[in-house]
N, C-alpha and C. Protein backbone atom coordinates (compact mmCIF):
# COMPACT_ATOMS: atom_id res chain seq x y z
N UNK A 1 -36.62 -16.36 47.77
CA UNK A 1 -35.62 -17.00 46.94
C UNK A 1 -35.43 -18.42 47.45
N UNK A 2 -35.34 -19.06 46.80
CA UNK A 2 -34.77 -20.60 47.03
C UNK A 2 -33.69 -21.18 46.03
N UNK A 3 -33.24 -21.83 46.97
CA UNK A 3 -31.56 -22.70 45.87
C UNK A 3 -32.73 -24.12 46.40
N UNK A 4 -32.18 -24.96 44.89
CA UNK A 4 -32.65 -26.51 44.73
C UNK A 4 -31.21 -26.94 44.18
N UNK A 5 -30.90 -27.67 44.63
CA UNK A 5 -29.77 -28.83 44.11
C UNK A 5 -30.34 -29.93 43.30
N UNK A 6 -29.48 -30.02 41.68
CA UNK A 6 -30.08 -30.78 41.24
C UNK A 6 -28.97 -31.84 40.69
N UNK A 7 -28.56 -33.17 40.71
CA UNK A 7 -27.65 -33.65 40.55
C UNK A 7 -28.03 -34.67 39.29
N UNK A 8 -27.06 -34.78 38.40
CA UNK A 8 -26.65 -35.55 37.29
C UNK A 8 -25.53 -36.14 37.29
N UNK A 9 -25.30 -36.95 36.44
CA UNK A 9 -23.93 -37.96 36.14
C UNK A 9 -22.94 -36.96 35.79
N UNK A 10 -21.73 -37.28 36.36
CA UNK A 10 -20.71 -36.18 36.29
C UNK A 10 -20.12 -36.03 35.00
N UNK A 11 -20.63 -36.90 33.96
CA UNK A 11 -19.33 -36.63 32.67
C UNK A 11 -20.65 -35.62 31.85
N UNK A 12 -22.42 -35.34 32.67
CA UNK A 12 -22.81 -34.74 31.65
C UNK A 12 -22.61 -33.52 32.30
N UNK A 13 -23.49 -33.23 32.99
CA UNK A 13 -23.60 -31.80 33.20
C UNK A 13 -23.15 -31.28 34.52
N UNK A 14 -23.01 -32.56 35.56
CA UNK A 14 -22.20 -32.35 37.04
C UNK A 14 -23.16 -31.55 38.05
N UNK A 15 -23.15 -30.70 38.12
CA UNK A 15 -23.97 -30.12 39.14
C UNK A 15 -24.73 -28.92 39.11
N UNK A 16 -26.06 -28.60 39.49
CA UNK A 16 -26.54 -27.37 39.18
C UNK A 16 -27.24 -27.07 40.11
N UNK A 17 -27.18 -25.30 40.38
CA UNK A 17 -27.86 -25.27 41.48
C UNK A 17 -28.99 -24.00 40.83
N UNK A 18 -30.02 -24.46 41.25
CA UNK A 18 -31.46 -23.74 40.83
C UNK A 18 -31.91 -22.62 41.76
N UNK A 19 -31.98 -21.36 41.09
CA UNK A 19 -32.10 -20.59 42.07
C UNK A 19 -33.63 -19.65 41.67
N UNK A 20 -34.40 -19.38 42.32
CA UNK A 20 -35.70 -18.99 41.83
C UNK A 20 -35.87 -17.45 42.95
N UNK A 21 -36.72 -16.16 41.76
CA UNK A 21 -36.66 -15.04 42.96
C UNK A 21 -37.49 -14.37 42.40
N UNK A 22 -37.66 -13.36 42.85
CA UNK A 22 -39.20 -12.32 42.87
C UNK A 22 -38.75 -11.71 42.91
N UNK A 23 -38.50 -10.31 41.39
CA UNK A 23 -37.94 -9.27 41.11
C UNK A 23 -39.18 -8.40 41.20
N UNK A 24 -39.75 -8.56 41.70
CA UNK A 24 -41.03 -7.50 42.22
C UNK A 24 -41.13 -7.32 43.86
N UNK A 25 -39.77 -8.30 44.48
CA UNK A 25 -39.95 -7.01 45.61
C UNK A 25 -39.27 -6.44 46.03
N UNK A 26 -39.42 -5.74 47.81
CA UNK A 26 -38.75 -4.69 47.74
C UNK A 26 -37.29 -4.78 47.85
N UNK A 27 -36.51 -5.64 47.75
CA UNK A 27 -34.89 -5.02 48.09
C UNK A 27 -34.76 -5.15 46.42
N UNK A 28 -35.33 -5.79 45.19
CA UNK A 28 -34.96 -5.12 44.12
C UNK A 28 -35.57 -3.80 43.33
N UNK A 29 -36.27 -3.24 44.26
CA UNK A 29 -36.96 -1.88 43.57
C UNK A 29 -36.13 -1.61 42.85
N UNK A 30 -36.26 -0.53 41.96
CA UNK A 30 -35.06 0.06 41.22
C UNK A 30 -34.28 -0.90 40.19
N UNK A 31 -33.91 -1.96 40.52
CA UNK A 31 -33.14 -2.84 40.14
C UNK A 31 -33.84 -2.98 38.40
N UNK A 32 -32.67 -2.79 37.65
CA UNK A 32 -33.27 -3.70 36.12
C UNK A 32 -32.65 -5.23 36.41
N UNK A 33 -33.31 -5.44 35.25
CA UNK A 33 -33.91 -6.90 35.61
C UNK A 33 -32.26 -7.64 35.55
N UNK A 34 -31.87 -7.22 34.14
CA UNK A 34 -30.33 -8.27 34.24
C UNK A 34 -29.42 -7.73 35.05
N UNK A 35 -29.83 -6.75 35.83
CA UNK A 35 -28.99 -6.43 37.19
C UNK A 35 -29.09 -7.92 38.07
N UNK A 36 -30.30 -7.92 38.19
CA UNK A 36 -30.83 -9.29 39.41
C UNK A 36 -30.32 -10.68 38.77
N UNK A 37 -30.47 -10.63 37.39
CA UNK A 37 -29.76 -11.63 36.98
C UNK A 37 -28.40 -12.04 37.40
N UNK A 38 -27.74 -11.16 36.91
CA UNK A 38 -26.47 -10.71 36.95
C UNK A 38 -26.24 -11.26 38.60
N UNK A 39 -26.64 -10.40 39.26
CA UNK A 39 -26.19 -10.91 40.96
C UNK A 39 -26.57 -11.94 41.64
N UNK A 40 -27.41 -12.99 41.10
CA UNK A 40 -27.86 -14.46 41.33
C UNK A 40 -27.06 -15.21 41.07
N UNK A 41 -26.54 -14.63 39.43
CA UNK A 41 -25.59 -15.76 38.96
C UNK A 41 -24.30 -15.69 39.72
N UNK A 42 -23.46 -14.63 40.17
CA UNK A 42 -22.74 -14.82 40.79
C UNK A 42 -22.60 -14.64 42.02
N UNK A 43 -23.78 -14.63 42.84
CA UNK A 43 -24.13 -15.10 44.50
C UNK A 43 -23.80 -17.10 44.34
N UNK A 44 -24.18 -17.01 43.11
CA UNK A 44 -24.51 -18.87 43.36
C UNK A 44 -23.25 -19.45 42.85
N UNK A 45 -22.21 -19.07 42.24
CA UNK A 45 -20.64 -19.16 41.56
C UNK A 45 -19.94 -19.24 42.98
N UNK A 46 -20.54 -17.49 43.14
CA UNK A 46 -19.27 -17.67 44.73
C UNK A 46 -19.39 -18.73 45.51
N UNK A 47 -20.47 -19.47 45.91
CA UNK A 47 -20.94 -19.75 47.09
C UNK A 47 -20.54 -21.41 46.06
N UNK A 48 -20.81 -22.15 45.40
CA UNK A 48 -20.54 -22.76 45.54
C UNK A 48 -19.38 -23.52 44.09
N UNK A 49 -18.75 -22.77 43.29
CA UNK A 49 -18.48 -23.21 42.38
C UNK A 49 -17.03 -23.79 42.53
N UNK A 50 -16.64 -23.33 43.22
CA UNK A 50 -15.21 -23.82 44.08
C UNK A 50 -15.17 -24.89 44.76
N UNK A 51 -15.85 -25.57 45.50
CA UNK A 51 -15.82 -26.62 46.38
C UNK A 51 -16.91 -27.91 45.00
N UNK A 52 -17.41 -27.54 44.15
CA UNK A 52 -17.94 -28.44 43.32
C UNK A 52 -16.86 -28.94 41.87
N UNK A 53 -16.26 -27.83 41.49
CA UNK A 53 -14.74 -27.97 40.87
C UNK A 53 -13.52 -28.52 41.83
N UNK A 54 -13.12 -28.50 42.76
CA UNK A 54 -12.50 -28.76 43.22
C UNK A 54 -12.44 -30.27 44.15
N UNK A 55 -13.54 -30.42 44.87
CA UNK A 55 -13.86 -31.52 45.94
C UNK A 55 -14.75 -32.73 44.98
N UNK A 56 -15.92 -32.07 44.48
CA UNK A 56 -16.66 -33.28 43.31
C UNK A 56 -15.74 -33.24 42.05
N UNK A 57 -15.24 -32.68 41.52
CA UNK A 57 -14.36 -32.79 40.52
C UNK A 57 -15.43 -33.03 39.32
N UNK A 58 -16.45 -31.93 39.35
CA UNK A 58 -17.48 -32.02 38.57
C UNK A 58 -17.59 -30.09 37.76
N UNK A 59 -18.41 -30.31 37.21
CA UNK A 59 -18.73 -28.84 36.81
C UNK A 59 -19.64 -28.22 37.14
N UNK A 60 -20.57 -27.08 37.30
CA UNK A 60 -21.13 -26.48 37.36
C UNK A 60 -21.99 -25.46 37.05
N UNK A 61 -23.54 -25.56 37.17
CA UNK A 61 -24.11 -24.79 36.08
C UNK A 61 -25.24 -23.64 37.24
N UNK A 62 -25.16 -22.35 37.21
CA UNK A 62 -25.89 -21.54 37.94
C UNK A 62 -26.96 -21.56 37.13
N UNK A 63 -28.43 -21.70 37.47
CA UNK A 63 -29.48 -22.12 36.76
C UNK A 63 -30.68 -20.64 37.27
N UNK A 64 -30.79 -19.40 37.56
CA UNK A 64 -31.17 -18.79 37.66
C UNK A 64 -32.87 -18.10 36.86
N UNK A 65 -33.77 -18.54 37.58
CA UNK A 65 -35.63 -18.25 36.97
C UNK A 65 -35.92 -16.91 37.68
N UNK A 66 -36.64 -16.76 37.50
CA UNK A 66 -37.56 -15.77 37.76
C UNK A 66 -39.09 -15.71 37.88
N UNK A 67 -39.96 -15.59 39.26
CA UNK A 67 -40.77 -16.05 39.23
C UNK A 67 -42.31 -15.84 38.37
N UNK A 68 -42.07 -14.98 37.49
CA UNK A 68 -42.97 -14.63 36.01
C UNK A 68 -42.52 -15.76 34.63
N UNK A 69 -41.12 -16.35 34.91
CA UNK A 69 -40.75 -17.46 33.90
C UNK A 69 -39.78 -16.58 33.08
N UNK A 70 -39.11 -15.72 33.54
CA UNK A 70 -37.96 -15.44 33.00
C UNK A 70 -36.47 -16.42 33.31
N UNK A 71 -35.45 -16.27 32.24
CA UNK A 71 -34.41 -17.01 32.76
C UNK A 71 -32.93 -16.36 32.86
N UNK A 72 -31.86 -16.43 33.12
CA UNK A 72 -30.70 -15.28 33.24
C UNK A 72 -30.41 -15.88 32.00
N UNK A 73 -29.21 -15.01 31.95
CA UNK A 73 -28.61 -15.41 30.39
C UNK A 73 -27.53 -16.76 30.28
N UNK A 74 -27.00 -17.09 31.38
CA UNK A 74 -26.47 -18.53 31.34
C UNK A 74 -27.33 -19.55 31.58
N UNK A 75 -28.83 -19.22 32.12
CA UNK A 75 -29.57 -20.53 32.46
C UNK A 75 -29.96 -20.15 30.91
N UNK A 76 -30.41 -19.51 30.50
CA UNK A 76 -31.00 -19.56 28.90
C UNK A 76 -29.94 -20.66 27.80
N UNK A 77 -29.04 -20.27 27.74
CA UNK A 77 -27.66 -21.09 27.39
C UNK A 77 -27.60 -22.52 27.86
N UNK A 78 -27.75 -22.98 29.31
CA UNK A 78 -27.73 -23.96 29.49
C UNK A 78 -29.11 -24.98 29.68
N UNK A 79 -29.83 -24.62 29.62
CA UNK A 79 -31.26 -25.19 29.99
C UNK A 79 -31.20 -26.37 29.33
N UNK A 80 -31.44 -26.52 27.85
CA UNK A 80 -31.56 -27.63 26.75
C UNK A 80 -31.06 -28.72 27.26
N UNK A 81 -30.10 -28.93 28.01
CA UNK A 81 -29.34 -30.18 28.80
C UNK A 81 -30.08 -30.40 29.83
N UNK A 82 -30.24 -29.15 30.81
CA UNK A 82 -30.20 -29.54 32.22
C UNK A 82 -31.76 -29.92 31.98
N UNK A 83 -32.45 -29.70 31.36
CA UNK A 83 -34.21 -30.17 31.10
C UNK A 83 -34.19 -31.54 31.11
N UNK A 84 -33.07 -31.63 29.85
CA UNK A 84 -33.03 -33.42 29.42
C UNK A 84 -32.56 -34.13 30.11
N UNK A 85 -31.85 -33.60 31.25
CA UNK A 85 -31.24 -34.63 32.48
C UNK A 85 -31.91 -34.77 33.40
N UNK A 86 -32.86 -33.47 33.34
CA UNK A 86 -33.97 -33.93 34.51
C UNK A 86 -35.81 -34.39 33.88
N UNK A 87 -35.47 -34.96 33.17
CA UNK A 87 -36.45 -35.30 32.70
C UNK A 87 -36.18 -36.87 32.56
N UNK A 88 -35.29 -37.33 32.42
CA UNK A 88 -34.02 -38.53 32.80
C UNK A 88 -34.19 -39.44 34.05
N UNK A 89 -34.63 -38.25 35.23
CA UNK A 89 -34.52 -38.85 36.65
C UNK A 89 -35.36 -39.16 36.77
């Protein structure tokens, strides 16, 4: 798994953190898939969505892949922006 920090101008999209993982191994055996989703997106909320609302006074977007090119259901939702902002830099 890896987190990437990816930063934009704060009035667009504020801050996102990219998180990439391999649902083929072993600590998600068993696991369905929007389970793993599901617990990325809010491993990466907890950890940092509080100190980026609060201290940057920005917003925040959990950006969650999968390493076959799947996406969670809020990075699916938010992508269309965060593409065009990083395509920007």
């Amino acid at each position: 798994m890896a987190d990437i920090w990816v930063s934009a101008p704060k009035s667009h999209i504020g801050q996102s953190l990219i998180r990439i993982t391999l649902p083929t191994s072993q600590s998600y055996s068993g696991k369905p898939l929007a389970e793993i989703y599901q617990q990325h997106e809010k491993e990466t909320k907890d950890k940092y969505n509080q100190r980026v609302t609060d201290i940057e006074k920005s917003s925040f977007d959990s950006l969650v892949f999968i390493t076959s090119g799947g996406m969670a259901p809020e990075t699916t939702k938010d992508w269309p922006k965060t593409r065009f902002f990083l395509s920007c830099s």
